[in-house]
PDB file of N, CA and C in Angstrom:
ATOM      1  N   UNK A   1      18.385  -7.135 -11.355  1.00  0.00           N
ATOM      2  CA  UNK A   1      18.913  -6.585 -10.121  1.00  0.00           C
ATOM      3  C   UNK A   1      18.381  -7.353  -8.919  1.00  0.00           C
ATOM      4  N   UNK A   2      17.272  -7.465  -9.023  1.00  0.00           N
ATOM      5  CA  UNK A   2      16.092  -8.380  -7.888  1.00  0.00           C
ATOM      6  C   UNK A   2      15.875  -9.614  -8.516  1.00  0.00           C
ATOM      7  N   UNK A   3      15.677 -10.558  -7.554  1.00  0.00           N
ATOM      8  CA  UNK A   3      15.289 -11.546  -7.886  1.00  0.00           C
ATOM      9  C   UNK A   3      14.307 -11.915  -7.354  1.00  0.00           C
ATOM     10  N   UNK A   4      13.056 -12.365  -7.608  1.00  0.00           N
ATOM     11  CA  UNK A   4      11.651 -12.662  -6.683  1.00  0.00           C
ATOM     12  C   UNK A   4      11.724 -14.199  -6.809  1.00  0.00           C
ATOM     13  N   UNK A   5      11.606 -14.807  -5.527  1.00  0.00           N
ATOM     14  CA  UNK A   5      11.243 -15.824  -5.510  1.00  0.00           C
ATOM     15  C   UNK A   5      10.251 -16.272  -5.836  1.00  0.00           C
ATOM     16  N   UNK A   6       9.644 -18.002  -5.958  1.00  0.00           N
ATOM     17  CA  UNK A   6       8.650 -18.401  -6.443  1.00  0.00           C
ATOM     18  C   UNK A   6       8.207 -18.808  -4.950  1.00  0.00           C
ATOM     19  N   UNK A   7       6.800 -19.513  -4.927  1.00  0.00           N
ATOM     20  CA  UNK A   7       6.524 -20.306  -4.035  1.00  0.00           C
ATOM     21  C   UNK A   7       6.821 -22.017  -3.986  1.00  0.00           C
ATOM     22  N   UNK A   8       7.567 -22.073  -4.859  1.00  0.00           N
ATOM     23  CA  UNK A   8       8.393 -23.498  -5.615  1.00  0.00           C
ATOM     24  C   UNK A   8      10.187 -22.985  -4.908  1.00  0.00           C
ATOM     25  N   UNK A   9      10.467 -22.141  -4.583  1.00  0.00           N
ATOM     26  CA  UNK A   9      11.773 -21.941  -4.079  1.00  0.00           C
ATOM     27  C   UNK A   9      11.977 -22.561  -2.387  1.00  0.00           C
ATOM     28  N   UNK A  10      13.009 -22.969  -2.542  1.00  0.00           N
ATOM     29  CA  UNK A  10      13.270 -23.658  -1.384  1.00  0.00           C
ATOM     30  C   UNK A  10      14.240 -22.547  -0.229  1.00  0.00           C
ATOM     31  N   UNK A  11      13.623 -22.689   1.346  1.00  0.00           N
ATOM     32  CA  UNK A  11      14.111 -21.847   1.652  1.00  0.00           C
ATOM     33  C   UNK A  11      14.525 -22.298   3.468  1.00  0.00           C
ATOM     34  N   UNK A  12      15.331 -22.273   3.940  1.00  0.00           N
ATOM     35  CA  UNK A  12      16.054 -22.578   5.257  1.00  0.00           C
ATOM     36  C   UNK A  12      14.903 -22.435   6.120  1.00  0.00           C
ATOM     37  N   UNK A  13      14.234 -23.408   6.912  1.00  0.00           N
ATOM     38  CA  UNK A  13      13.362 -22.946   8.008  1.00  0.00           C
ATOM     39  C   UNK A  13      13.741 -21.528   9.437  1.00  0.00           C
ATOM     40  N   UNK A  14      13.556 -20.440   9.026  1.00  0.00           N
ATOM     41  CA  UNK A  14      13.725 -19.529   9.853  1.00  0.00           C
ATOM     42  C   UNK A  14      14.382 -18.666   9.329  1.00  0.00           C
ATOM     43  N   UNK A  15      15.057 -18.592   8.498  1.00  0.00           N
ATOM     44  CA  UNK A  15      15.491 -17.517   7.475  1.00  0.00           C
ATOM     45  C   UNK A  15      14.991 -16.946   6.351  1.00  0.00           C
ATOM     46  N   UNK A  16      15.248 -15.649   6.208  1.00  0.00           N
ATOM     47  CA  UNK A  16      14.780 -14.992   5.031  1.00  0.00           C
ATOM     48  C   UNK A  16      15.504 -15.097   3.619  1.00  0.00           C
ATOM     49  N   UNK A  17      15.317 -15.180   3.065  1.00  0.00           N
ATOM     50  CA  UNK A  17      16.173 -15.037   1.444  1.00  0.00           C
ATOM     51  C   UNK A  17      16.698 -13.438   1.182  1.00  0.00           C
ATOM     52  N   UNK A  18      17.737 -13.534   0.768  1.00  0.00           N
ATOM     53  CA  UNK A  18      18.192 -12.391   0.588  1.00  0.00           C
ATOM     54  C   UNK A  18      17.313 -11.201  -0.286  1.00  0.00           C
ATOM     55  N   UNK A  19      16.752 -11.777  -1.416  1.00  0.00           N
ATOM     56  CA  UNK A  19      15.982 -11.028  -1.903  1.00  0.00           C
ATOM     57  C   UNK A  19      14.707 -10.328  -2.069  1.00  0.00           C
ATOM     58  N   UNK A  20      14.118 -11.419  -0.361  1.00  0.00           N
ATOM     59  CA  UNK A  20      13.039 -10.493   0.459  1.00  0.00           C
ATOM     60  C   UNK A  20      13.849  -9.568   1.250  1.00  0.00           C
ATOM     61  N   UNK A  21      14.376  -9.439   1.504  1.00  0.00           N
ATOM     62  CA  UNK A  21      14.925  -8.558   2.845  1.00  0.00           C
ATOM     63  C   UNK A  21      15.326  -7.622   1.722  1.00  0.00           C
ATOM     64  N   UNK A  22      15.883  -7.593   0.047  1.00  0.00           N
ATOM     65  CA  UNK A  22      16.530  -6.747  -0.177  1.00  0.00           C
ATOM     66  C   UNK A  22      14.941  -6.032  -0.950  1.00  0.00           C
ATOM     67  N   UNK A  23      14.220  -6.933  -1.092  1.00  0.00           N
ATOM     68  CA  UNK A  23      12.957  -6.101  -1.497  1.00  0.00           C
ATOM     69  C   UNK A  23      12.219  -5.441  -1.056  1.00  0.00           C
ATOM     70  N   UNK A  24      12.133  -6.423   0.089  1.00  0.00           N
ATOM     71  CA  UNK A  24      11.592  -5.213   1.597  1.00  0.00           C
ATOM     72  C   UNK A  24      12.232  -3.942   1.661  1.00  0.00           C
ATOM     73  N   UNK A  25      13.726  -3.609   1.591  1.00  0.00           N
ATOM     74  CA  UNK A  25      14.227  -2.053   1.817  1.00  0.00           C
ATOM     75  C   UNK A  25      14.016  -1.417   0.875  1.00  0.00           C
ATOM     76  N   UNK A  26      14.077  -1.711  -0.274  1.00  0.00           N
ATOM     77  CA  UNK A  26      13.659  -0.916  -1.420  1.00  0.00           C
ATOM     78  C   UNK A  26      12.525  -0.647  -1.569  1.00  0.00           C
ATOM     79  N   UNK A  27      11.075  -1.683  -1.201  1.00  0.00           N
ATOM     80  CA  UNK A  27      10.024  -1.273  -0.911  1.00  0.00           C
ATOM     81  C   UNK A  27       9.705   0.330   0.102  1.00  0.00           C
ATOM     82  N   UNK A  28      10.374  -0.194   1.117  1.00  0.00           N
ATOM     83  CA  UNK A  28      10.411   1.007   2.058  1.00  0.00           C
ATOM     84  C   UNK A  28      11.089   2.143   1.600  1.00  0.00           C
ATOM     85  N   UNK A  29      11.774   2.231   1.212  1.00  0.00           N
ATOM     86  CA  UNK A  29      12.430   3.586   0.748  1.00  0.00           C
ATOM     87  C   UNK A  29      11.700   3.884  -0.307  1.00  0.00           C
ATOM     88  N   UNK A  30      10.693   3.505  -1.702  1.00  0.00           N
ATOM     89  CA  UNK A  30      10.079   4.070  -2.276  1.00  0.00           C
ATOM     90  C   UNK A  30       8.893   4.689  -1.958  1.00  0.00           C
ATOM     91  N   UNK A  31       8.283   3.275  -0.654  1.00  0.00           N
ATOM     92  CA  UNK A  31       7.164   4.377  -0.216  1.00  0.00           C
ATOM     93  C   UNK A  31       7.689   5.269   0.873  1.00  0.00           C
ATOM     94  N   UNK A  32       8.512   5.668   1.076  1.00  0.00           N
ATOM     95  CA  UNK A  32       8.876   7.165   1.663  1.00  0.00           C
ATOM     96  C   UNK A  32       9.009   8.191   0.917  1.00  0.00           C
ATOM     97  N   UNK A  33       9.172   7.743  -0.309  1.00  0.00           N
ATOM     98  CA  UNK A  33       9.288   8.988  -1.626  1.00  0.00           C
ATOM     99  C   UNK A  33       7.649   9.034  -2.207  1.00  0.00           C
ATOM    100  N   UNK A  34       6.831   8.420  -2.516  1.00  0.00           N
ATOM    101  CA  UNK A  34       5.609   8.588  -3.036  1.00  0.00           C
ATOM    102  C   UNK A  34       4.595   8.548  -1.701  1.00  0.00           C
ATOM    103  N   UNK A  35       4.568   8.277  -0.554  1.00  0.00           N
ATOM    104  CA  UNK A  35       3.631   8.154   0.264  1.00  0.00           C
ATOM    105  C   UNK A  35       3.514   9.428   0.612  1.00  0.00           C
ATOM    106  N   UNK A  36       4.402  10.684   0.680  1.00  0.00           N
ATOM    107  CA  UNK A  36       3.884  12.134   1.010  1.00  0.00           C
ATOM    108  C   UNK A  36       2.750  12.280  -0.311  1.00  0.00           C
ATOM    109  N   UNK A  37       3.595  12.084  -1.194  1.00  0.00           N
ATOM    110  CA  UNK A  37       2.683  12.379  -2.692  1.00  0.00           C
ATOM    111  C   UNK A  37       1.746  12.553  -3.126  1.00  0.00           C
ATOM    112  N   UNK A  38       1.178  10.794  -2.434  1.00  0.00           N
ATOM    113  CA  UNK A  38       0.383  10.710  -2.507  1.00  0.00           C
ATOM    114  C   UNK A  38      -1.236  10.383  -1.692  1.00  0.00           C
ATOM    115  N   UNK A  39      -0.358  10.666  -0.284  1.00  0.00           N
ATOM    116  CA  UNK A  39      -1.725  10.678   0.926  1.00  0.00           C
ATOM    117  C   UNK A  39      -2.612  11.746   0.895  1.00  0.00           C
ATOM    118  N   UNK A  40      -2.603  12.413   0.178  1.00  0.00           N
ATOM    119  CA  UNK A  40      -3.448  13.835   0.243  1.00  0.00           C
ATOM    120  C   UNK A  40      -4.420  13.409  -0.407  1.00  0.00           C
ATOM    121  N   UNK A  41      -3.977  12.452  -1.354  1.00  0.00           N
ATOM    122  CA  UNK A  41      -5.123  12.337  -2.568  1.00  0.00           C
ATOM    123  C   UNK A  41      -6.380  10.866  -1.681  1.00  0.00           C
ATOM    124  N   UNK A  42      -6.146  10.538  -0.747  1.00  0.00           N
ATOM    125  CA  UNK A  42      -6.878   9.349  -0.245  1.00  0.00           C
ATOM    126  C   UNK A  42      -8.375  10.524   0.608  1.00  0.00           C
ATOM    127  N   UNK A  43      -9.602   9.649   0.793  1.00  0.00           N
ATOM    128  CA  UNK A  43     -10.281  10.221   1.683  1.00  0.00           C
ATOM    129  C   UNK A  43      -9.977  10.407   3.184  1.00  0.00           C
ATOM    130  N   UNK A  44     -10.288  11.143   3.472  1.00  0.00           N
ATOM    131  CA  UNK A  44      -9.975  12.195   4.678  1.00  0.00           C
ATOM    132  C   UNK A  44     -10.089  10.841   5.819  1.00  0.00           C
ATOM    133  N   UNK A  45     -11.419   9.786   5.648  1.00  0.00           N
ATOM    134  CA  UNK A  45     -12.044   8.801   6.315  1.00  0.00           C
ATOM    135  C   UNK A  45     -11.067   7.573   5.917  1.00  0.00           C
ATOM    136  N   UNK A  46     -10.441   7.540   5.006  1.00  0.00           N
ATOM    137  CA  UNK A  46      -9.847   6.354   4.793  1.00  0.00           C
ATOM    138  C   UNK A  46      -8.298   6.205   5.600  1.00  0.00           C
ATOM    139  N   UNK A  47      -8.565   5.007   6.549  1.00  0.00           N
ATOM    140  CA  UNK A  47      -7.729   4.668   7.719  1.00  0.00           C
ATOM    141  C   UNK A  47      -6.727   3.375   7.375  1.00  0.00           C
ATOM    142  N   UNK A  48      -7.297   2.448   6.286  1.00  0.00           N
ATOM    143  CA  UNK A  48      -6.419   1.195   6.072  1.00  0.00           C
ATOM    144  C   UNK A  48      -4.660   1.253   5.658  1.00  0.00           C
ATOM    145  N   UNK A  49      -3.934   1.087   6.552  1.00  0.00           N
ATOM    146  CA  UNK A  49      -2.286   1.038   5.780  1.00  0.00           C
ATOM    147  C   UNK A  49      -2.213   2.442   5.396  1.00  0.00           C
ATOM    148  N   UNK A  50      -2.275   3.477   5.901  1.00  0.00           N
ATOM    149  CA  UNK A  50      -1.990   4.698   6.296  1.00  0.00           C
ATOM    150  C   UNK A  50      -0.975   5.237   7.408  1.00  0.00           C
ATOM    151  N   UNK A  51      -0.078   5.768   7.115  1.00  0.00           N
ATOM    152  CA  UNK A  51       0.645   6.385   8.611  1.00  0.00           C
ATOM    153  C   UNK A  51       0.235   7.405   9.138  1.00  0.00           C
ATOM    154  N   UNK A  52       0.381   7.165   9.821  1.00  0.00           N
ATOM    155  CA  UNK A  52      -0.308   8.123  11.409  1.00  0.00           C
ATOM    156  C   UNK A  52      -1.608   7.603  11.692  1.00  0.00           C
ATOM    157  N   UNK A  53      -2.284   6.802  11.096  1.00  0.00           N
ATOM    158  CA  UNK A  53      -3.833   6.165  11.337  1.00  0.00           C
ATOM    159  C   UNK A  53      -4.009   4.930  11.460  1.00  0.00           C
ATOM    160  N   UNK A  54      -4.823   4.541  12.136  1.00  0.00           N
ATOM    161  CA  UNK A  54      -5.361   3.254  12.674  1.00  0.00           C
ATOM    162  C   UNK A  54      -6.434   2.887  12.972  1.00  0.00           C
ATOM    163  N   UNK A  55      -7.381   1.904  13.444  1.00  0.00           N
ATOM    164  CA  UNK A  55      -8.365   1.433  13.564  1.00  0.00           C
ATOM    165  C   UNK A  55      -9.220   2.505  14.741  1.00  0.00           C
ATOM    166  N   UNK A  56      -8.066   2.652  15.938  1.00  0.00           N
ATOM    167  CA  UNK A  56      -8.661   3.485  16.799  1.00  0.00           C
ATOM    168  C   UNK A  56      -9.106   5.457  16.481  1.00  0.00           C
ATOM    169  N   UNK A  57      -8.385   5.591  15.356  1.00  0.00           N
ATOM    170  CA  UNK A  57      -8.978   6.796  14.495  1.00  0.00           C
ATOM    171  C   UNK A  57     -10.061   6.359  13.902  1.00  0.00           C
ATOM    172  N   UNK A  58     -10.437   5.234  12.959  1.00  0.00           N
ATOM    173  CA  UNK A  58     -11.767   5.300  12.609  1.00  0.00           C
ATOM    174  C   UNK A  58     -12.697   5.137  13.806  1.00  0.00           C
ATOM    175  N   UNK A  59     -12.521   4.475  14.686  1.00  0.00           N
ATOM    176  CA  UNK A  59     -13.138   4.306  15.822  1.00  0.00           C
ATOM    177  C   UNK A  59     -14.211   5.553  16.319  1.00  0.00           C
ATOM    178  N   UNK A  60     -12.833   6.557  16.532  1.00  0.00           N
ATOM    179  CA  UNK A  60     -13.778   7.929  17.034  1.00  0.00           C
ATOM    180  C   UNK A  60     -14.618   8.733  16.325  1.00  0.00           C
ATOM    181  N   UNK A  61     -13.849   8.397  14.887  1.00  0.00           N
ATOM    182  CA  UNK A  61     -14.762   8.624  13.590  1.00  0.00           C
ATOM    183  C   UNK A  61     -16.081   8.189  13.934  1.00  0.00           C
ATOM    184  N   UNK A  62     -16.407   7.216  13.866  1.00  0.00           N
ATOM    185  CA  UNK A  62     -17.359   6.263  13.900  1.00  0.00           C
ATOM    186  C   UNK A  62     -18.540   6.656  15.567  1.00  0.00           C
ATOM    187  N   UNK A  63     -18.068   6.826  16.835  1.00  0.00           N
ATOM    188  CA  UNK A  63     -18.423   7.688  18.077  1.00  0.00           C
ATOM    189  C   UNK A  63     -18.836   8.846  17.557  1.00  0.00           C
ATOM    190  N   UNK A  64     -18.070   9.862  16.740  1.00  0.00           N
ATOM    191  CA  UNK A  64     -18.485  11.155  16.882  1.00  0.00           C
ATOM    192  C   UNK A  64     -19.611  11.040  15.833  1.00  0.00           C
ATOM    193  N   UNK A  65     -19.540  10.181  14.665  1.00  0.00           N
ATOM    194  CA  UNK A  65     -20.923  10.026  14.142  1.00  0.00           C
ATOM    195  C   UNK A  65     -22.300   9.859  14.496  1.00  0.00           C
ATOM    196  N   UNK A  66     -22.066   8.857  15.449  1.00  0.00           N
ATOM    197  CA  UNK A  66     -23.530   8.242  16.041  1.00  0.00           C
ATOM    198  C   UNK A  66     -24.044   9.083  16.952  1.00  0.00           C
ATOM    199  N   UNK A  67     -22.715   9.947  18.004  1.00  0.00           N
ATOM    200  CA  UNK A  67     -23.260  11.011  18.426  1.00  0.00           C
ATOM    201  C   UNK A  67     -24.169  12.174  17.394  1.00  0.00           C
ATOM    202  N   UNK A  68     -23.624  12.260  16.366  1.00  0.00           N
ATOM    203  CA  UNK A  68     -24.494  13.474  15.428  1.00  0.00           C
ATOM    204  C   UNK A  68     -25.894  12.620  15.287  1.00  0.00           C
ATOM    205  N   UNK A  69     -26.127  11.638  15.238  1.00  0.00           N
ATOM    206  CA  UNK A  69     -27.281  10.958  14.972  1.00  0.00           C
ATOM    207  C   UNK A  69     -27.584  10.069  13.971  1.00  0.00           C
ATOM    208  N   UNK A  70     -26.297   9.600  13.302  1.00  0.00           N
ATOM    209  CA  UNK A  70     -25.952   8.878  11.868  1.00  0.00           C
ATOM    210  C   UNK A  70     -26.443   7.334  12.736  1.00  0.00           C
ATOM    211  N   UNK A  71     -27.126   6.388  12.243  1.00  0.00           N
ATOM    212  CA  UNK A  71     -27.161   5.087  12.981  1.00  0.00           C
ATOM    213  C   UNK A  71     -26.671   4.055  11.895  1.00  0.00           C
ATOM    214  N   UNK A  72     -26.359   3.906  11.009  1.00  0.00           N
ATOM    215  CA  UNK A  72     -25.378   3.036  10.482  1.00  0.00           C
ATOM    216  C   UNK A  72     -23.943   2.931  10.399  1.00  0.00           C
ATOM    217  N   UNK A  73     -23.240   1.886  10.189  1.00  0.00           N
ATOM    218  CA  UNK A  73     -21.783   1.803   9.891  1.00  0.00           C
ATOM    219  C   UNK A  73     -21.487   1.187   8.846  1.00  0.00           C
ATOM    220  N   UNK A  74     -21.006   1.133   7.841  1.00  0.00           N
ATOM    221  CA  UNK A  74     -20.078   0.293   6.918  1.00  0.00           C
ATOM    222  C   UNK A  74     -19.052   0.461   6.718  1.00  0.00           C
ATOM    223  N   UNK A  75     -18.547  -1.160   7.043  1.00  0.00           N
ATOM    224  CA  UNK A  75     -17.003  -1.188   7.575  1.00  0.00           C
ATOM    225  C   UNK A  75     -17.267  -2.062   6.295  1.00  0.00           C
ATOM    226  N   UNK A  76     -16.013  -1.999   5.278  1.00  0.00           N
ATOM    227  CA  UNK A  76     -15.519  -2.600   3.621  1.00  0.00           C
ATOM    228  C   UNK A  76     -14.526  -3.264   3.445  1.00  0.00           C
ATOM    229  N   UNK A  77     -14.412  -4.128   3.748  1.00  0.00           N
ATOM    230  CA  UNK A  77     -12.733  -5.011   3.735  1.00  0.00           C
ATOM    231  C   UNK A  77     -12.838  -5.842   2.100  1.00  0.00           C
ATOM    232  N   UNK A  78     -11.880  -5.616   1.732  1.00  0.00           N
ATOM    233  CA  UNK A  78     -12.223  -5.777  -0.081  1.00  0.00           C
ATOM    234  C   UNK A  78     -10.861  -6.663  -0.295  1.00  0.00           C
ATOM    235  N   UNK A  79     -10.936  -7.840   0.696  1.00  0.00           N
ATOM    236  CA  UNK A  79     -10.351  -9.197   0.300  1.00  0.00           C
ATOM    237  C   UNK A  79      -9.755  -9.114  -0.970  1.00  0.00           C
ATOM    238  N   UNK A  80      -8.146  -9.563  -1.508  1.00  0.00           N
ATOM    239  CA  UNK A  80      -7.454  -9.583  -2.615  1.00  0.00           C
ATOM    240  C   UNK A  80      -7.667  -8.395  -3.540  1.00  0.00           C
ATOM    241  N   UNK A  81      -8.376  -7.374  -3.173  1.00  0.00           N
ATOM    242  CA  UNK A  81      -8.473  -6.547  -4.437  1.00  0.00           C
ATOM    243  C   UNK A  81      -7.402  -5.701  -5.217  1.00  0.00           C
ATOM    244  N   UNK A  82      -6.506  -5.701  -4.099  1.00  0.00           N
ATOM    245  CA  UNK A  82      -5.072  -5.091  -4.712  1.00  0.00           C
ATOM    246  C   UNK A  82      -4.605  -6.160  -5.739  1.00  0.00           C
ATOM    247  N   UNK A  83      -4.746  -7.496  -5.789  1.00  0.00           N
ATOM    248  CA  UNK A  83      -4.326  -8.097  -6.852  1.00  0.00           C
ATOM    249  C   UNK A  83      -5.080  -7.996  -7.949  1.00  0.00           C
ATOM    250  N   UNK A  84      -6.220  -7.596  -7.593  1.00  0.00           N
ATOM    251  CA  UNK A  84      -7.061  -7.336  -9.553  1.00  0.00           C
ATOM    252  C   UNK A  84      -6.629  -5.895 -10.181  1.00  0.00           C
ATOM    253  N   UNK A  85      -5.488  -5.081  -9.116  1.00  0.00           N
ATOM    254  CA  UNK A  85      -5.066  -3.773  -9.929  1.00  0.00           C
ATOM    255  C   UNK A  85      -4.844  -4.130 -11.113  1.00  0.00           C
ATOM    256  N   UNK A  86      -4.951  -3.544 -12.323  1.00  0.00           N
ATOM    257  CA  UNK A  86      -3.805  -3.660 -13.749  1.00  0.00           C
ATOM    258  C   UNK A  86      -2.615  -2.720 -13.416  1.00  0.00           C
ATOM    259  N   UNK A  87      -1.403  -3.661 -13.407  1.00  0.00           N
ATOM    260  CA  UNK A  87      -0.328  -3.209 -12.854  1.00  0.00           C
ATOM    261  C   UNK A  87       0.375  -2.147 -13.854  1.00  0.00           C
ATOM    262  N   UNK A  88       0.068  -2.385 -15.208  1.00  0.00           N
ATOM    263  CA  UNK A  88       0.397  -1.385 -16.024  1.00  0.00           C
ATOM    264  C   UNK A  88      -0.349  -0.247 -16.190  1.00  0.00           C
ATOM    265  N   UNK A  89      -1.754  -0.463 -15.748  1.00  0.00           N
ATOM    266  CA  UNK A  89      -2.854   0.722 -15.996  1.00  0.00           C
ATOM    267  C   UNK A  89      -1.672   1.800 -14.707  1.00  0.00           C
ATOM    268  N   UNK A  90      -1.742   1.193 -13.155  1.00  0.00           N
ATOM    269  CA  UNK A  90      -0.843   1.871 -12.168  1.00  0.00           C
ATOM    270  C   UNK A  90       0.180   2.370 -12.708  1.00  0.00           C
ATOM    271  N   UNK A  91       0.743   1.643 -12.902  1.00  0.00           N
ATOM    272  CA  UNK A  91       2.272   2.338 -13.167  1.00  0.00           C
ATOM    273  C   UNK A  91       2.417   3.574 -14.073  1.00  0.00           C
ATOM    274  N   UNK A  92       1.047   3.336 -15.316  1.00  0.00           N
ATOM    275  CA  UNK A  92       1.057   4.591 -16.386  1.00  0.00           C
ATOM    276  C   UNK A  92       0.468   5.397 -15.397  1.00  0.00           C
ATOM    277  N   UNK A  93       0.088   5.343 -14.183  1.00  0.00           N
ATOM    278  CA  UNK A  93      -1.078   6.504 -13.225  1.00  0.00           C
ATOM    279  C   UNK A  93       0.166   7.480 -12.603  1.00  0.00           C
ATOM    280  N   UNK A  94       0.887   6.222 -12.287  1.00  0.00           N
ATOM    281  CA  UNK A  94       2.060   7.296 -11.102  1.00  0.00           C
ATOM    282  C   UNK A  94       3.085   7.890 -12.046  1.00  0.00           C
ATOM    283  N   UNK A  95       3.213   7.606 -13.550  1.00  0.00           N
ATOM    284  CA  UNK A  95       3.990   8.225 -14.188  1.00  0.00           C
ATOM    285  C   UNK A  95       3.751   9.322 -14.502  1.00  0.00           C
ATOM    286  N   UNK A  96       2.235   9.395 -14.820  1.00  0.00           N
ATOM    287  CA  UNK A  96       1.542  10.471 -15.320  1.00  0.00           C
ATOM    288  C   UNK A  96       1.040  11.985 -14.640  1.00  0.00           C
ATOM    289  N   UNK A  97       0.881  10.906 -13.630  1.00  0.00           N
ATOM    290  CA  UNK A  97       0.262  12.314 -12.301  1.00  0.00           C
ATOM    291  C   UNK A  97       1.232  12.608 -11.519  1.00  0.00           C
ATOM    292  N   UNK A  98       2.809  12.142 -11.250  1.00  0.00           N
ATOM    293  CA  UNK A  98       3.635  12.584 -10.591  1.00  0.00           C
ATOM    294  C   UNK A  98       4.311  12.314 -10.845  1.00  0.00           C
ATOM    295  N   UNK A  99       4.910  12.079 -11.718  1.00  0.00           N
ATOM    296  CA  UNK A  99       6.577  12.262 -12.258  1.00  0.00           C
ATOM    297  C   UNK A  99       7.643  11.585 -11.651  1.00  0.00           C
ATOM    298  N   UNK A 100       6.779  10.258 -11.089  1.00  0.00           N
ATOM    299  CA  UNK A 100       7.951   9.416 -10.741  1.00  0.00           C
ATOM    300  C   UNK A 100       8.465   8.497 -11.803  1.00  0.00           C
ATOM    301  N   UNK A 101       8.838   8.498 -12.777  1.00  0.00           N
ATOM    302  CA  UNK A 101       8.871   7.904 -14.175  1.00  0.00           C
ATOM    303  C   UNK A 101      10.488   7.140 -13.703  1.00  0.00           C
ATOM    304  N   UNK A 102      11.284   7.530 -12.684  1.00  0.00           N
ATOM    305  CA  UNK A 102      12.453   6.893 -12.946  1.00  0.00           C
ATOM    306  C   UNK A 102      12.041   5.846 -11.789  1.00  0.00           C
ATOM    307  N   UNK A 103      11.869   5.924 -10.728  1.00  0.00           N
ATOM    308  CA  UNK A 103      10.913   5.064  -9.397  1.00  0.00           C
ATOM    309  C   UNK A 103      10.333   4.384 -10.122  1.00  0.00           C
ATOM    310  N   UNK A 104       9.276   4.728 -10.704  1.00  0.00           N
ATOM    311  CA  UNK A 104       8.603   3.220 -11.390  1.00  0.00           C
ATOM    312  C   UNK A 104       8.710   2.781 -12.227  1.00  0.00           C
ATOM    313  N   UNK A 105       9.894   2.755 -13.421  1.00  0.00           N
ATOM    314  CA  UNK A 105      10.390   2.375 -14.128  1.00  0.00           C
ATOM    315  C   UNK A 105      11.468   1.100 -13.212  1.00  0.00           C
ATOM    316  N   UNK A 106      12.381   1.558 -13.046  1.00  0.00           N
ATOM    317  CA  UNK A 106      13.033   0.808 -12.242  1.00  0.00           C
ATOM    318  C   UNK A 106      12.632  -0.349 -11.105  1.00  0.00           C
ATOM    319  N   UNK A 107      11.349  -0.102 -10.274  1.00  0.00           N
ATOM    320  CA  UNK A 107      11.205  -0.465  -9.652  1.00  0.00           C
ATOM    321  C   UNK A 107      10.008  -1.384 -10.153  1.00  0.00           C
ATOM    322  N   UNK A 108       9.310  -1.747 -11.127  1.00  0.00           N
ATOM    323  CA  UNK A 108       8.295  -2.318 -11.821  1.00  0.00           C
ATOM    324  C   UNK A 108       7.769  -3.744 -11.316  1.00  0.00           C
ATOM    325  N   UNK A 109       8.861  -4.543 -11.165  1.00  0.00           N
ATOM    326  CA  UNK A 109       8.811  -5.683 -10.299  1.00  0.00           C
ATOM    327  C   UNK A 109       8.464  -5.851  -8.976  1.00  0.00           C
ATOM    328  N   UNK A 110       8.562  -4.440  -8.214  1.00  0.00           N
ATOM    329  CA  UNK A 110       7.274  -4.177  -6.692  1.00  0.00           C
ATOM    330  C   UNK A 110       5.726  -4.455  -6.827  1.00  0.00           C
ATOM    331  N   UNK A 111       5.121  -3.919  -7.823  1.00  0.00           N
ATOM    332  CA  UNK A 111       3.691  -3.978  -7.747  1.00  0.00           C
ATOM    333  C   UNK A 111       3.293  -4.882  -8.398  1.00  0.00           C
TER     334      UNK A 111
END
């Protein structure tokens, strides 16, 4: 149905390929179906690629702490780690714990 390009594919300077743009919408429309799902389950503190949150929410996070008297911060940026997921370990996760079995079946070639 999709086709993913390589980084060996040749592509018009300034244009997109059809099958980013068509991956991109399908991307988006799945995480509109699993992102209610599954934001509940993230920590309360965790701000990265979240909607409705941003840097300036951890921010005040981080103010209203030091006000209580906390004097450290650790800020965790975990470079490529989404690529060491096991994409099948995931996919058996979201089948299992929420019943998106036809979403990620179909859609397998996203993650």
């Amino acid at each position: 149905m999709f086709q993913a390009l390589s980084t060996n594919d040749r592509v018009e300077e300034g244009t997109k390929p059809r099958s980013t743009v068509r991956d991109r919408v399908v991307q988006k429309a799945i995480v509109s179906v699993i992102e209610p799902i599954l934001d509940h389950q993230f920590h309360e503190r965790s701000f990265g690629f979240r909607h409705g949150r941003g840097a300036h929410d951890a921010l005040r996070i981080v103010e209203q702490k030091l006000q209580e008297g906390y004097v450290y911060v650790v800020d965790a940026d975990l470079k490529g780690y989404f690529d060491t997921i096991p994409k099948d370990g995931l996919m058996k996760l979201l089948k299992e714990l929420h019943r998106c079995c036809r979403i990620c079946t179909s859609t397998h070639w996203i993650i």
